[in-house]
C-alpha atoms as a PDB file:
ATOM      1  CA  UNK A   1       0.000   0.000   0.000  1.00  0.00           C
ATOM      2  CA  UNK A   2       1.599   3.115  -0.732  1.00  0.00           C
ATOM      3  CA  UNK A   3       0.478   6.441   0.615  1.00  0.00           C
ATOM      4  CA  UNK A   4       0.895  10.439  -0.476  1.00  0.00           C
ATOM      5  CA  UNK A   5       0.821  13.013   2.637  1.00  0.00           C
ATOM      6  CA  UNK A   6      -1.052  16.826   2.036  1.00  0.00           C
ATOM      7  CA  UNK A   7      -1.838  17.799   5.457  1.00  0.00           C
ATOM      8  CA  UNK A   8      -4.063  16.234   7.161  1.00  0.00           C
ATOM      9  CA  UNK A   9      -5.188  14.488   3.879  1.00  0.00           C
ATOM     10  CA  UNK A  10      -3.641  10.660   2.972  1.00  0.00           C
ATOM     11  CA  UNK A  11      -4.125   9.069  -0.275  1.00  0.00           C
ATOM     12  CA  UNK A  12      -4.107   5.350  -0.142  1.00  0.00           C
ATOM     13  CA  UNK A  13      -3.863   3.038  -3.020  1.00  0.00           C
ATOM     14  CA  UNK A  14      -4.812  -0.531  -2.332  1.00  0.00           C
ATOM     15  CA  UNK A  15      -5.840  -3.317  -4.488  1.00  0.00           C
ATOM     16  CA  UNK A  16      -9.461  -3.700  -4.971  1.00  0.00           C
ATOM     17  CA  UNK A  17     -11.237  -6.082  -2.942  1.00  0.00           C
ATOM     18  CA  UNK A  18     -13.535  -7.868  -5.065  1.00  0.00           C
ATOM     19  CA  UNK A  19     -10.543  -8.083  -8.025  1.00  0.00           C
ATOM     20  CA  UNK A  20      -6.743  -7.734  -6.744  1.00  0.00           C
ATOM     21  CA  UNK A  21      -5.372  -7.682  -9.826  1.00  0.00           C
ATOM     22  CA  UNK A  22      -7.257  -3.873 -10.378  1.00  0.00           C
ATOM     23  CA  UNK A  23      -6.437  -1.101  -7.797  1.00  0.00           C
ATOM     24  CA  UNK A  24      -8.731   1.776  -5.529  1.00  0.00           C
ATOM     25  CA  UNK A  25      -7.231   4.983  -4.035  1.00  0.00           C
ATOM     26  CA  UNK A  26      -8.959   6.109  -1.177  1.00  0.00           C
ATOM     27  CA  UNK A  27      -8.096  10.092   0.561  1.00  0.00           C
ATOM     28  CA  UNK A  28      -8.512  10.319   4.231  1.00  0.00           C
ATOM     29  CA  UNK A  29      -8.994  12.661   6.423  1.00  0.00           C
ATOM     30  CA  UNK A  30      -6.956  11.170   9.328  1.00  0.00           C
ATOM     31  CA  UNK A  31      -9.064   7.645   9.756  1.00  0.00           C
ATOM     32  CA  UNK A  32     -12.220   9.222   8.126  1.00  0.00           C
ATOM     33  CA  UNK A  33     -12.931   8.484   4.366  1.00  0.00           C
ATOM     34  CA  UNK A  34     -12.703  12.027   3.126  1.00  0.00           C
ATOM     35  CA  UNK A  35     -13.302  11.042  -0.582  1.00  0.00           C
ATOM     36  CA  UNK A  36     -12.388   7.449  -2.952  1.00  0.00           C
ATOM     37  CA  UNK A  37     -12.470   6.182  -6.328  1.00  0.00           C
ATOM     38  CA  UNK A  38     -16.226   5.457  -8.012  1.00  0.00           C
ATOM     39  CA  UNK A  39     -14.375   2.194  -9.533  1.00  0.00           C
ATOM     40  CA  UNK A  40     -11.571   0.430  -9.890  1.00  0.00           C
ATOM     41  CA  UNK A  41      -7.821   1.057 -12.104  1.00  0.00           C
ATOM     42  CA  UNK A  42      -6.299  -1.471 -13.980  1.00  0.00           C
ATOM     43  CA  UNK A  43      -3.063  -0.611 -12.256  1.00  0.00           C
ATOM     44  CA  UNK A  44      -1.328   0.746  -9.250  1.00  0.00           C
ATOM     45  CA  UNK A  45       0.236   3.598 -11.167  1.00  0.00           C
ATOM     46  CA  UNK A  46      -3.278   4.747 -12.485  1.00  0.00           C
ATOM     47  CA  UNK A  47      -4.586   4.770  -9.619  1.00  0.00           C
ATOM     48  CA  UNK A  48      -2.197   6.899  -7.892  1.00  0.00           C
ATOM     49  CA  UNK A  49      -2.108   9.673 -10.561  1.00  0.00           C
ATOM     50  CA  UNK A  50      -6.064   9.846 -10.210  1.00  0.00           C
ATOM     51  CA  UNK A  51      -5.988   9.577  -6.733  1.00  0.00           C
ATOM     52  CA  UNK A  52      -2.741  12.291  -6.817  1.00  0.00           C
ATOM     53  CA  UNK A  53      -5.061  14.570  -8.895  1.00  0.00           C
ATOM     54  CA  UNK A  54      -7.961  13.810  -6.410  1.00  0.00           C
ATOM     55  CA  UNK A  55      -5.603  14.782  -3.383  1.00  0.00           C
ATOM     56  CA  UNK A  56      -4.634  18.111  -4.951  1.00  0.00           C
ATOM     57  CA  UNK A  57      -8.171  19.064  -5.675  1.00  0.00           C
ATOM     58  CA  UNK A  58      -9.216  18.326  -2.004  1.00  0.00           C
ATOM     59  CA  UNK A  59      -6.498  19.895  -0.272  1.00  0.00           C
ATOM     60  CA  UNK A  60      -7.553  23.211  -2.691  1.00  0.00           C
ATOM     61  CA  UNK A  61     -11.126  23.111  -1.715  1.00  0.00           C
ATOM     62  CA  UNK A  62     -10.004  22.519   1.813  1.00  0.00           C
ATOM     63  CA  UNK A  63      -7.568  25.193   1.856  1.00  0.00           C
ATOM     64  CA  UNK A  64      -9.510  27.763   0.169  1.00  0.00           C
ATOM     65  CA  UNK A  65     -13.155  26.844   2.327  1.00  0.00           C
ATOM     66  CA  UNK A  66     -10.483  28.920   5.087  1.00  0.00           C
END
C-alpha cells in the first residue's frame, strides 16, 4: 500500500477487494474516508495519478473553504 501526505489528507492506493489484480485509491482525512475512487484502475500507477489529482483538488477546496 503506498500512501501520499497533504496535510491532514492521505491518499491510499490498495488493491481492490472484489478483483486484486485492479487497484482503488482512497483520501482520508486522518481515519475518516474524506473522498475514494467510483471504480476500480487497472493498475497501481493509475490509480495513484487519479488519486494524486484527487488529493490536490481536495487539499484546494479545503484550503480555500479557510
Amino acid at each position: 500500500m503506498a500512501a501520499e501526505f497533504a496535510a491532514p489528507l492521505v491518499l491510499q492506493v490498495e488493491p481492490c477487494k472484489d478483483d486484486p489484480s485492479r487497484f482503488r485509491w482512497i483520501i482520508r482525512d486522518r481515519d475518516h474516508v474524506f473522498r475514494q475512487s467510483c471504480y476500480s484502475l487497472a493498475s497501481e500507477e493509475e490509480a495513484r495519478t487519479e488519486g494524486s489529482a484527487a488529493l490536490r483538488e481536495a487539499a484546494a477546496l479545503l484550503r480555500d473553504s479557510c
